[in-house]
N, C-alpha and C. Protein backbone atom coordinates (compact mmCIF):
# COMPACT_ATOMS: atom_id res chain seq x y z
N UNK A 1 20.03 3.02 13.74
CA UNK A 1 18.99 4.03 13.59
C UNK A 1 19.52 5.23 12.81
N UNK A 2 20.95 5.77 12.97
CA UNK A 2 21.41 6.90 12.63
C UNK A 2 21.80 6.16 11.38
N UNK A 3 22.01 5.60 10.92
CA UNK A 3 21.87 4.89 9.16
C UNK A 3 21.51 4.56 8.28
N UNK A 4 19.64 4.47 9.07
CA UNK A 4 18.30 4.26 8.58
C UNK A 4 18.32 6.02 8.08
N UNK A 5 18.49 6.85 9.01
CA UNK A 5 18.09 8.46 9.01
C UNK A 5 18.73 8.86 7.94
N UNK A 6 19.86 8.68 7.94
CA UNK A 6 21.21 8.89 6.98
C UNK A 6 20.42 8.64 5.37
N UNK A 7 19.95 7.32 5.43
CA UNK A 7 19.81 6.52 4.01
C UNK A 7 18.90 7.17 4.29
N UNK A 8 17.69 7.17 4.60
CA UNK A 8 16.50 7.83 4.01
C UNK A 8 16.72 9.45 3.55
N UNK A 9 17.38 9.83 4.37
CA UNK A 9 17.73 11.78 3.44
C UNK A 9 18.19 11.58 2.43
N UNK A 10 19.55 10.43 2.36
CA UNK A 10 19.78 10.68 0.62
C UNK A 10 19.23 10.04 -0.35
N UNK A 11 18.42 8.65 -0.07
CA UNK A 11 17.52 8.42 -0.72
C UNK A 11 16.43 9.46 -1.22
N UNK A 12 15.74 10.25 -0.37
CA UNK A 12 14.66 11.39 -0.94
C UNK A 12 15.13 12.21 -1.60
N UNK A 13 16.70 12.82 -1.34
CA UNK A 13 16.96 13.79 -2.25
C UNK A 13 17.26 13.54 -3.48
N UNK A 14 17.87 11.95 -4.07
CA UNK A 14 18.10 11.63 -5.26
C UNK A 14 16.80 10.89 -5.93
N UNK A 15 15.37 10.73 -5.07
CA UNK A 15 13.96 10.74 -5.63
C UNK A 15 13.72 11.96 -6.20
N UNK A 16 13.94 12.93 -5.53
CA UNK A 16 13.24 14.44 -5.53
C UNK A 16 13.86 14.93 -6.67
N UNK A 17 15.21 14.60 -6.72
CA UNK A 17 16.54 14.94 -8.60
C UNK A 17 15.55 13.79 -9.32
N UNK A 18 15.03 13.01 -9.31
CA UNK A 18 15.02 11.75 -10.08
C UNK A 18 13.59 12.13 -10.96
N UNK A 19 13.02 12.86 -9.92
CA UNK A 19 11.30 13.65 -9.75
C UNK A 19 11.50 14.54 -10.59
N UNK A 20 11.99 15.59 -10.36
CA UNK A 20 12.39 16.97 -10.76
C UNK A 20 12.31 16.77 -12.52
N UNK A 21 13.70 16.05 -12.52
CA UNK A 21 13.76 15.69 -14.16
C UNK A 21 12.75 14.73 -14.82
N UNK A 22 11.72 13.74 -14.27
CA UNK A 22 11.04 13.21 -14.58
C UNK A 22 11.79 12.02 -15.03
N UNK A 23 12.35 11.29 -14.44
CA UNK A 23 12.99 10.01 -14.91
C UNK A 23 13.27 9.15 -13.54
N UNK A 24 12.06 9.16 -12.92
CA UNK A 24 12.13 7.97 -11.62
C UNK A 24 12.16 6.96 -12.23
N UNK A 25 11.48 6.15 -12.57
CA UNK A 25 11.67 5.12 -13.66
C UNK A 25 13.33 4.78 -14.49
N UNK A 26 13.71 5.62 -15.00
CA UNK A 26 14.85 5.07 -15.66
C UNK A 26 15.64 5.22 -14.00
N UNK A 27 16.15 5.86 -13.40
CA UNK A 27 16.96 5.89 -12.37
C UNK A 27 16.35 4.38 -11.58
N UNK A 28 15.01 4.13 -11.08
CA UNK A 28 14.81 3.26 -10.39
C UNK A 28 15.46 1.39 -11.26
N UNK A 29 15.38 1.57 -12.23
CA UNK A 29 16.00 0.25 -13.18
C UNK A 29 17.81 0.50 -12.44
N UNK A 30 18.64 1.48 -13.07
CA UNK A 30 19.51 1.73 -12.61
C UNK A 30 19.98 1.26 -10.86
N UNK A 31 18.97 1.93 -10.25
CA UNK A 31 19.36 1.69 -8.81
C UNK A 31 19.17 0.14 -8.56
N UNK A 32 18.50 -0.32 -9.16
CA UNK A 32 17.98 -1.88 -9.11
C UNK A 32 19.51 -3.00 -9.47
N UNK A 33 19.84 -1.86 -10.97
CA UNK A 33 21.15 -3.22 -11.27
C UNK A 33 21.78 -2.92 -10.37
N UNK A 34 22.59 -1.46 -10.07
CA UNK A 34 23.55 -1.82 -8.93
C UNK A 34 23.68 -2.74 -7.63
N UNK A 35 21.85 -1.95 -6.83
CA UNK A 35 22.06 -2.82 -6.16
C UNK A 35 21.98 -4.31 -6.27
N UNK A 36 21.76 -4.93 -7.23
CA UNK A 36 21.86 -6.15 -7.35
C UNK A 36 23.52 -6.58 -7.64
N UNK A 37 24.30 -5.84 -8.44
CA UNK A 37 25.96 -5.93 -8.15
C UNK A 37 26.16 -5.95 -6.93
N UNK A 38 26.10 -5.28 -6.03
CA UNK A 38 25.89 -4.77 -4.13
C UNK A 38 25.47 -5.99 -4.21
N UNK A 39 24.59 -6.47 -4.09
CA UNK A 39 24.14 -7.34 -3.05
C UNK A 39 24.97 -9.07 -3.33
N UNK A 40 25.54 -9.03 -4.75
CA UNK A 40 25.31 -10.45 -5.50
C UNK A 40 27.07 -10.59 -5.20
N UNK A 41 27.75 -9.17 -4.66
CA UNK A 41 29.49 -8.90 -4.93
C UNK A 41 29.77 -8.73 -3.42
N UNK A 42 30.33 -9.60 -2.57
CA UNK A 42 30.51 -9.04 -1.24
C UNK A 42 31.75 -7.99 -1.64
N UNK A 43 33.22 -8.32 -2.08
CA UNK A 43 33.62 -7.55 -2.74
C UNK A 43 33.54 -6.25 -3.86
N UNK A 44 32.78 -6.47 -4.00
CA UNK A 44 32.08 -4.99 -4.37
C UNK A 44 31.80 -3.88 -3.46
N UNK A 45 31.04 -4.70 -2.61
CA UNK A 45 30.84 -3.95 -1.50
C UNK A 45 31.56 -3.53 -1.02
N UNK A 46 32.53 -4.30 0.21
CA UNK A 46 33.95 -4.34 0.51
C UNK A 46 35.19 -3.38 -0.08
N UNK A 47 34.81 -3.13 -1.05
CA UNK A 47 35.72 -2.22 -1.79
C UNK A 47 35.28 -0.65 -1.60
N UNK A 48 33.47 -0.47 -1.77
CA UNK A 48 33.29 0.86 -1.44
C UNK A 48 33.27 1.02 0.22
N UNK A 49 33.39 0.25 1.33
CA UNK A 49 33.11 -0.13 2.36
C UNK A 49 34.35 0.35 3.06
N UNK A 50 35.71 0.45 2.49
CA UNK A 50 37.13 -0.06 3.17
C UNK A 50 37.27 1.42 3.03
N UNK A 51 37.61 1.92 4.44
CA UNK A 51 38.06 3.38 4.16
C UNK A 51 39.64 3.53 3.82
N UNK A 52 40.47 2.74 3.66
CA UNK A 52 41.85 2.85 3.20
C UNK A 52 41.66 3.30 2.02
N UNK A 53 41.14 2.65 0.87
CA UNK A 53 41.22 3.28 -0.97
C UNK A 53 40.92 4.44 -0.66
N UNK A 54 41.49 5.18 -1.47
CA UNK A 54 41.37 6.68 -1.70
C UNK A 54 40.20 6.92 -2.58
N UNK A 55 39.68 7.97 -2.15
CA UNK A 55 38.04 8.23 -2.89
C UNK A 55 38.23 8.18 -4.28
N UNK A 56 39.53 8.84 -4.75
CA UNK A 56 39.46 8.94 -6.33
C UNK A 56 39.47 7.55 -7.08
N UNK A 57 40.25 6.96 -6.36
CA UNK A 57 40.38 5.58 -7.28
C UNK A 57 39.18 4.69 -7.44
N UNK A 58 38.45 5.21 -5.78
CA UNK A 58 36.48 4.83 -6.03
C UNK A 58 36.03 5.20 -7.22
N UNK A 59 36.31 6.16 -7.42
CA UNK A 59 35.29 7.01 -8.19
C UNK A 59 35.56 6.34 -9.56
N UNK A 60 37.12 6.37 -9.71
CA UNK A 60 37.44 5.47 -11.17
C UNK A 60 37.43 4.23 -11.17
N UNK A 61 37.04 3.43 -10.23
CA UNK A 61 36.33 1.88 -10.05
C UNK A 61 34.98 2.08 -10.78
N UNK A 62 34.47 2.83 -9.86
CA UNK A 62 32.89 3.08 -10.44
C UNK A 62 32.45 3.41 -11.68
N UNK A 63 32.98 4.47 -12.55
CA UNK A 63 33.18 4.75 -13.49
C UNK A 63 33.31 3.60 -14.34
N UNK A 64 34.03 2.98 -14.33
CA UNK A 64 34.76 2.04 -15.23
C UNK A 64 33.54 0.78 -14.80
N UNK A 65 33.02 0.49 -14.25
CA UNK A 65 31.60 -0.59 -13.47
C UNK A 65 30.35 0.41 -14.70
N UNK A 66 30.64 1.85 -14.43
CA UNK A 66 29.60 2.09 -15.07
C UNK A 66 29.13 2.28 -16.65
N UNK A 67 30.56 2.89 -17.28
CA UNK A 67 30.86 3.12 -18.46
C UNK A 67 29.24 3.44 -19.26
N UNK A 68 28.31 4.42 -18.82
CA UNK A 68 27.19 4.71 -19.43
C UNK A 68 26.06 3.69 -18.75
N UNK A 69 26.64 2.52 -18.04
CA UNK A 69 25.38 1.66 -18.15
C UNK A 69 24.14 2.49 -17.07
N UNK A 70 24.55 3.17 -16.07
CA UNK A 70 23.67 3.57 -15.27
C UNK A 70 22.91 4.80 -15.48
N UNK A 71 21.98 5.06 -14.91
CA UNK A 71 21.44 6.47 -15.51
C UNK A 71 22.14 7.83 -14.83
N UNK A 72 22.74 8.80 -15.47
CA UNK A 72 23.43 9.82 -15.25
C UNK A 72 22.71 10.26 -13.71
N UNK A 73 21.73 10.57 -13.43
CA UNK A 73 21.24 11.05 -12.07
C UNK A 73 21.81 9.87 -10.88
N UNK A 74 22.00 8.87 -11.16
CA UNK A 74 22.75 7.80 -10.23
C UNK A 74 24.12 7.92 -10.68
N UNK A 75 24.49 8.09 -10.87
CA UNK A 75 26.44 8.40 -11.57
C UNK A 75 26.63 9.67 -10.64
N UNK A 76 25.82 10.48 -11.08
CA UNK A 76 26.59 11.68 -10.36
C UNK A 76 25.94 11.36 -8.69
N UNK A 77 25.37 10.71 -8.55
CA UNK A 77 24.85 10.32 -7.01
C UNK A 77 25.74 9.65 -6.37
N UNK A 78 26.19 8.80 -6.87
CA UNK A 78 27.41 7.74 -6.52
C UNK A 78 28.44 8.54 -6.33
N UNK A 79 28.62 9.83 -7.28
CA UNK A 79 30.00 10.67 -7.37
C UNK A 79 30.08 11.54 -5.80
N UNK A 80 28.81 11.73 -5.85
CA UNK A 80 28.43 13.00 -4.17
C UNK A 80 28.93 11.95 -3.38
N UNK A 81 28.10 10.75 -2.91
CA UNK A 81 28.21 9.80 -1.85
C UNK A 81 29.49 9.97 -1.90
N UNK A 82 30.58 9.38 -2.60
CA UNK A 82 32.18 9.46 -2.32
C UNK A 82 32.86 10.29 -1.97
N UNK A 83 31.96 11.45 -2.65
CA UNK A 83 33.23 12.77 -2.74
C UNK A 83 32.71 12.99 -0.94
N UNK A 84 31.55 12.64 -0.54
CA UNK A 84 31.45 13.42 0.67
C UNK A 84 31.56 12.20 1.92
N UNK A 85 32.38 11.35 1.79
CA UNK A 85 32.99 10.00 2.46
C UNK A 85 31.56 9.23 2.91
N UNK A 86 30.71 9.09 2.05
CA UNK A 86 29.61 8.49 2.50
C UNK A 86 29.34 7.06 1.91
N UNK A 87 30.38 6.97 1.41
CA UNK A 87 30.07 5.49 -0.17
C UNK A 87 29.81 3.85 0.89
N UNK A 88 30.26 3.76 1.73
CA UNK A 88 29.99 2.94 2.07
C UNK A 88 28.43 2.66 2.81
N UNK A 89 27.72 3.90 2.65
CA UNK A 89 26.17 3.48 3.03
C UNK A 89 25.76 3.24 1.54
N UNK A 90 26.41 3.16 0.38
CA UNK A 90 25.37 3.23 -0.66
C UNK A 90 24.41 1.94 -0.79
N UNK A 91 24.64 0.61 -0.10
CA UNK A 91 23.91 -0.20 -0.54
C UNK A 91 22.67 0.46 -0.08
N UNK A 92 22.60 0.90 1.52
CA UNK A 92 21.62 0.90 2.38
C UNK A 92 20.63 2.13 1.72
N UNK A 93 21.17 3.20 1.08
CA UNK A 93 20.68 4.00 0.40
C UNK A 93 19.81 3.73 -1.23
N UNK A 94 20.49 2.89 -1.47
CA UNK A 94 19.63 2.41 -2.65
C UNK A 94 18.39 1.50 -2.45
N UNK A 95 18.88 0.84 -1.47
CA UNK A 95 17.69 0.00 -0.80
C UNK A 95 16.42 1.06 -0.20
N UNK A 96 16.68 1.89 0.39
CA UNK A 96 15.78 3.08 0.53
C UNK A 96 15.33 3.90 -0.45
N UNK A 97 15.66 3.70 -1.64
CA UNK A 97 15.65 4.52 -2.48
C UNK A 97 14.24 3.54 -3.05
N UNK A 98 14.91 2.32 -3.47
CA UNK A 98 13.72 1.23 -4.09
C UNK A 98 12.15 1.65 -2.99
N UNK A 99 12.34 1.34 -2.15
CA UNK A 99 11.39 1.23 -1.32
C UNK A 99 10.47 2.44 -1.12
N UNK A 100 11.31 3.73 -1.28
CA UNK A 100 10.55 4.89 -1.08
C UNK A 100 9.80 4.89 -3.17
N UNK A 101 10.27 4.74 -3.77
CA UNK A 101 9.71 4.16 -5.28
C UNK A 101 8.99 3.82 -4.84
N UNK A 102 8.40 2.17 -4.43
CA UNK A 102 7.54 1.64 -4.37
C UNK A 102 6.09 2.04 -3.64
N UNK A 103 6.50 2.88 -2.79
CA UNK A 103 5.73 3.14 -2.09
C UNK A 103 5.26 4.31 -2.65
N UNK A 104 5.23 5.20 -3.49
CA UNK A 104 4.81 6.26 -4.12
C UNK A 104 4.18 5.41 -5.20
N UNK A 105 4.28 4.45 -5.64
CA UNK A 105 4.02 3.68 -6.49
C UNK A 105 2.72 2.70 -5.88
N UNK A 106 2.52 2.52 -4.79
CA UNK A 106 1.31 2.15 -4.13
C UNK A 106 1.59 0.04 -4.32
N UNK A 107 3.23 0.15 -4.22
CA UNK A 107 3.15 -1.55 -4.43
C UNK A 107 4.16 -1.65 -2.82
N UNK A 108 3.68 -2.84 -2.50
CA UNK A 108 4.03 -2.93 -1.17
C UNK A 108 5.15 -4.50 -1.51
N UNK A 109 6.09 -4.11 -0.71
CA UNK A 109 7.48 -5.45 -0.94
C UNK A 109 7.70 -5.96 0.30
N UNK A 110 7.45 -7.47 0.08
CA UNK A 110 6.78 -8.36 1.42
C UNK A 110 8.52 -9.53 0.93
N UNK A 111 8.86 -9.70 2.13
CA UNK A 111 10.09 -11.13 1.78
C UNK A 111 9.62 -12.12 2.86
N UNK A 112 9.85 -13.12 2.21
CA UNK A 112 9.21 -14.55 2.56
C UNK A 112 10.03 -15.18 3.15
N UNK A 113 10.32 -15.91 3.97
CA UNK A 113 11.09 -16.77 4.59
C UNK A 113 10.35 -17.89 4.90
N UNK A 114 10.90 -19.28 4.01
CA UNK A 114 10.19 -20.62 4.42
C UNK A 114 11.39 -21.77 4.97
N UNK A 115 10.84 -22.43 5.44
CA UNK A 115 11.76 -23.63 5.79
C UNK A 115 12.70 -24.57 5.01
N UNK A 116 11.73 -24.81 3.47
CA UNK A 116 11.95 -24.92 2.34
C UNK A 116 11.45 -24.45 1.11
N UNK A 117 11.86 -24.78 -0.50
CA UNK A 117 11.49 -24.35 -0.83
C UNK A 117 9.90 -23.74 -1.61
N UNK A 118 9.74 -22.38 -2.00
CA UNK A 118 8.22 -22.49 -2.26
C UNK A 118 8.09 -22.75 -3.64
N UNK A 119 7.08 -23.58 -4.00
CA UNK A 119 6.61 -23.60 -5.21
C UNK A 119 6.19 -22.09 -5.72
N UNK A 120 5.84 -21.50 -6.84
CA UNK A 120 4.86 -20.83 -7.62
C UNK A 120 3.62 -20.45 -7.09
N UNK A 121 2.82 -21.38 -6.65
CA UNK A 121 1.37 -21.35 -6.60
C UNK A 121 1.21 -20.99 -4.98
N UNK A 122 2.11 -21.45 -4.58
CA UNK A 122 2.01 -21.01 -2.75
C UNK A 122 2.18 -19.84 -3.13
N UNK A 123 3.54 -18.90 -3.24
CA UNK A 123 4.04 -17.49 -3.52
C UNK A 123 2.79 -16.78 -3.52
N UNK A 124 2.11 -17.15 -5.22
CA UNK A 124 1.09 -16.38 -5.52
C UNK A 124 -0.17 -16.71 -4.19
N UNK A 125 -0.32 -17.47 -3.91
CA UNK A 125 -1.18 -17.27 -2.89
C UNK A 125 -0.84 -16.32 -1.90
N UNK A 126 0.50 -16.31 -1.09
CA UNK A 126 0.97 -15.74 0.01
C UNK A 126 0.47 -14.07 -0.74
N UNK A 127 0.83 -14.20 -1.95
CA UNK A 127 1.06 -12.28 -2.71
C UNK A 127 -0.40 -12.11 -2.24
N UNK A 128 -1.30 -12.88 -3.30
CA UNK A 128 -3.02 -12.74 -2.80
C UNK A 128 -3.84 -12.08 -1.54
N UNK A 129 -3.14 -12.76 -0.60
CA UNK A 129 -3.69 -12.61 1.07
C UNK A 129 -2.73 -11.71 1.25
N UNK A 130 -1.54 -10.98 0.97
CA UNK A 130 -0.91 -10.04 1.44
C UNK A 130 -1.88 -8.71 0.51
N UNK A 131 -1.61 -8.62 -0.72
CA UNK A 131 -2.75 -7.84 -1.49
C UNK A 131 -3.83 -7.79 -0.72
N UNK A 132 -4.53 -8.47 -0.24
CA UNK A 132 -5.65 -8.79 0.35
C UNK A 132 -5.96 -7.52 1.85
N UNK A 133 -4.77 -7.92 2.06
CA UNK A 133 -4.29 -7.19 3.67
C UNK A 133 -4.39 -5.85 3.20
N UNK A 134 -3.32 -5.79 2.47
CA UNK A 134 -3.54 -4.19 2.44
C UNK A 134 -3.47 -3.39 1.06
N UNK A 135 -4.10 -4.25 0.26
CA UNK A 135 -4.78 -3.22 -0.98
C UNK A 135 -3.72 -3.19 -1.88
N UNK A 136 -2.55 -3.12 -2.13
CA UNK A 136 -1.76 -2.94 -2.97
C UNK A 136 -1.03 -3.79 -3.60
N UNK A 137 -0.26 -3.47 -4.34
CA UNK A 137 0.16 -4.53 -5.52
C UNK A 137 1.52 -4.62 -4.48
N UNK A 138 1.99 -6.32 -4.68
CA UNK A 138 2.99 -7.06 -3.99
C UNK A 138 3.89 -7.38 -4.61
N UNK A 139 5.41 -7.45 -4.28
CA UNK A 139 6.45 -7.48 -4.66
C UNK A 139 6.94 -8.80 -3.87
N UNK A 140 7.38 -9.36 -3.71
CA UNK A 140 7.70 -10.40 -3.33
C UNK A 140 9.83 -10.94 -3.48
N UNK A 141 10.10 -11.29 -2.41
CA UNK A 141 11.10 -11.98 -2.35
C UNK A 141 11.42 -12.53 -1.38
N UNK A 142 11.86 -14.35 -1.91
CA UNK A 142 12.19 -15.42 -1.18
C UNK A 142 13.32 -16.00 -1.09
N UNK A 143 12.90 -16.37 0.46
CA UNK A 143 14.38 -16.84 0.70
C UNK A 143 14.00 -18.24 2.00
N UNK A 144 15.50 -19.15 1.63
CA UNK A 144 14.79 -20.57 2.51
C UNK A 144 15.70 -20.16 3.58
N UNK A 145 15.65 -20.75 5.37
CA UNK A 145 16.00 -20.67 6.42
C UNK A 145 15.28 -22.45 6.94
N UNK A 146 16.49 -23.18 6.84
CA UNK A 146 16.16 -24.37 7.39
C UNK A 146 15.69 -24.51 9.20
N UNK A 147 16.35 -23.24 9.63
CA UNK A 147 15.99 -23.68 10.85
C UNK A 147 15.10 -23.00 11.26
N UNK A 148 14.13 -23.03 10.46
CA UNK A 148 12.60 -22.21 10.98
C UNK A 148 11.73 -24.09 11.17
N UNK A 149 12.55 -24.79 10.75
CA UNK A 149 12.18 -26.25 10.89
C UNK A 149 10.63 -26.41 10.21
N UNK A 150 9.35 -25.36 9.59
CA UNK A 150 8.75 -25.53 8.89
C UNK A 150 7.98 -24.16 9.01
N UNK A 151 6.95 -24.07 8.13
CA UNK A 151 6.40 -23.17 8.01
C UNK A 151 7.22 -22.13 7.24
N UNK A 152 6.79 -20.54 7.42
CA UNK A 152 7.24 -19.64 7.01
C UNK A 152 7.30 -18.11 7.91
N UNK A 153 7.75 -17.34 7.67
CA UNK A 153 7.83 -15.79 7.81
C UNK A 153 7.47 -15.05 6.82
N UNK A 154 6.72 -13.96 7.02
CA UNK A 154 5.91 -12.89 5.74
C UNK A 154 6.91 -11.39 6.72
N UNK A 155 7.65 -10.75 5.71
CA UNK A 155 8.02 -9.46 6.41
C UNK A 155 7.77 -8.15 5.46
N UNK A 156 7.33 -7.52 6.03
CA UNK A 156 6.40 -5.96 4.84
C UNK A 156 6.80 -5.13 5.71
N UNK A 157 7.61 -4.25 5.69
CA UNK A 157 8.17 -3.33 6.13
C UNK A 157 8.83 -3.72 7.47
N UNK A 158 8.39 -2.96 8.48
CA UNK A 158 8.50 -2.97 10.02
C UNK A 158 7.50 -4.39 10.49
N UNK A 159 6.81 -4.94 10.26
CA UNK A 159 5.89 -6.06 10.51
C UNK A 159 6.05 -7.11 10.26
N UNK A 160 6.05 -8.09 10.76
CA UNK A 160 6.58 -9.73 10.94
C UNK A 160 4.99 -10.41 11.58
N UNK A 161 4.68 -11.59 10.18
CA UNK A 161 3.52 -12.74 10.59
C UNK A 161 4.78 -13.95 10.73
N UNK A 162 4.91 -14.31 11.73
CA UNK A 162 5.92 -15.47 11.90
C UNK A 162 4.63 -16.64 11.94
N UNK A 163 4.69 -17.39 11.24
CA UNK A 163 4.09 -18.77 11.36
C UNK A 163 4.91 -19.73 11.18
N UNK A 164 6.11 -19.81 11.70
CA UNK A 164 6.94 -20.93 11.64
C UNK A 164 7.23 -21.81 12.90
N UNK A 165 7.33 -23.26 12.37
CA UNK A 165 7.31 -24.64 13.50
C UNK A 165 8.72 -24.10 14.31
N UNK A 166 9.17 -22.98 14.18
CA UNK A 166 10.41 -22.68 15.35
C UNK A 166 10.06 -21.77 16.67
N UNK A 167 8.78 -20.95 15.93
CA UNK A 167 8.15 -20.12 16.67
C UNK A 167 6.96 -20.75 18.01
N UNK A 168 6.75 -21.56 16.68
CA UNK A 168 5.29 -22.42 17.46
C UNK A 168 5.84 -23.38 18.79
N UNK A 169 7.18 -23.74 17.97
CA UNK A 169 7.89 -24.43 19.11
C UNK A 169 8.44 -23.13 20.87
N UNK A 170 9.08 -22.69 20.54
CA UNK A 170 9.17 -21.75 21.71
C UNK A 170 8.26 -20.98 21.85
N UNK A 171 7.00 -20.47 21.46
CA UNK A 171 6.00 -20.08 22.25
C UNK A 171 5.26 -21.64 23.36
N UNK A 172 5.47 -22.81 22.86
CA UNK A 172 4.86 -24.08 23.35
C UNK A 172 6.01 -24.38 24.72
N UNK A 173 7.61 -24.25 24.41
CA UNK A 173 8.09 -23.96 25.27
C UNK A 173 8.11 -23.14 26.57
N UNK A 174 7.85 -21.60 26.38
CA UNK A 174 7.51 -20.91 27.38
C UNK A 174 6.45 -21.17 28.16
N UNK A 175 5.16 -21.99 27.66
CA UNK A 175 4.24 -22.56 28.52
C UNK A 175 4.45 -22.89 29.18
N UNK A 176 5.16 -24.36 29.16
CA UNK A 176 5.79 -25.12 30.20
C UNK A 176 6.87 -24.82 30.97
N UNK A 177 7.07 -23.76 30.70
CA UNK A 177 8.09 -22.80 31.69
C UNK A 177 7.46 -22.13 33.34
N UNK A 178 5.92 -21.96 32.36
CA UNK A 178 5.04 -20.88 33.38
C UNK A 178 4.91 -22.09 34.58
N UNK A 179 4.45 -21.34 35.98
CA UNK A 179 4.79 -22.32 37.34
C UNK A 179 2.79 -22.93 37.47
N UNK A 180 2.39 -23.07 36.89
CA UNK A 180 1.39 -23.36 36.69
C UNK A 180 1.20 -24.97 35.91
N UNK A 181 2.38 -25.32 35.29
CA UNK A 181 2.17 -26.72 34.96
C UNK A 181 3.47 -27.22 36.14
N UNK A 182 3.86 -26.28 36.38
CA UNK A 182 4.72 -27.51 37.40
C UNK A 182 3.85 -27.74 38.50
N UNK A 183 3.17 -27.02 39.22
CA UNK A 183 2.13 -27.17 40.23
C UNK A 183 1.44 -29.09 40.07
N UNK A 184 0.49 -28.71 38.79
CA UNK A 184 0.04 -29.45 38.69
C UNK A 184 0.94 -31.35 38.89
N UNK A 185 1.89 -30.90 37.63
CA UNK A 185 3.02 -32.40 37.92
C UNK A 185 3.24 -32.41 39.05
N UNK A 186 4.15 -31.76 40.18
CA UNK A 186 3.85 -32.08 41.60
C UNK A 186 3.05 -32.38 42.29
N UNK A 187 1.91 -32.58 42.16
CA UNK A 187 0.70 -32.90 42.84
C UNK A 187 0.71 -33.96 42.78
């Protein structure tokens, strides 16, 4: 909870720099590649993560990762996070960062979880009926979990539609738990 709080303050304040100068957009591309380095590099991570390295040599890791590619309002953001021993929330902060974007942006980011994989035409359907739900343009990302044994999961923020044969299965389980079918078999 105190990490969610954390990421969301410095997420708003590097919206509000991002605002200010009028370049949410170029910063939001930026925050996007990194975190996609973050997410795609466990070592990457791991490296801003390990409090042994000394902040400076962070800083000249980063640097040298960045060499211009990122937008200056995220460079010197990355530079604060370190200098003020915070670098190891940056994934969680950029991830808040996307999200508070989007949502000023009136597009809502739903992740999918199926059993296997989805075609195209399902996706766009799932986007449809999520649009549908609640008015806004859908972002989408999927991912397979074999042991949902079928079906899927829809997750949009804080909210979970579980329709999966793992769910269906232990809600069908707890039935037969309740003392109301054992009654009956004893009889």
């Amino acid at each position: 909870m105190a990490n969610q709080r954390l990421a969301s303050r410095y997420a708003k304040a590097m919206l509000g720099l991002a605002t200010e100068q009028n370049v949410v957009d170029e910063v939001y591309a930026s925050v996007k590649e990194l975190e996609d380095n973050l997410s795609s590099s466990y070592d990457f991570k791991a490296f801003f993560r390990n409090p042994v390295i000394d902040k400076s040599k962070k800083i000249a890791v980063f640097d040298a990762i960045d060499n211009g590619r990122f937008h200056k309002v995220l460079s010197g953001f990355v530079h604060l996070l370190i200098s003020r021993g915070r670098e190891s929330f940056i994934h969680e902060i950029l991830l808040e960062f996307e999200q508070q974007v989007l949502k000023i942006k009136g597009i809502v980011r739903a992740h999918i979880t199926s059993a296997a994989p989805l075609n195209e035409s399902t996706i766009k359907t799932l986007e449809e009926k999520i649009k549908a739900m609640g008015g806004a343009e859908v972002v989408t990302t999927h991912e397979v979990d074999k042991s949902l044994l079928g079906g899927f999961t829809v997750r949009i923020d804080d909210k979970l539609l579980d329709n999966s044969v793992k769910r269906k299965l232990s809600l069908l389980q707890n039935e037969f738990l309740i003392d109301d079918y054992v009654e009956i078999i004893d009889a």
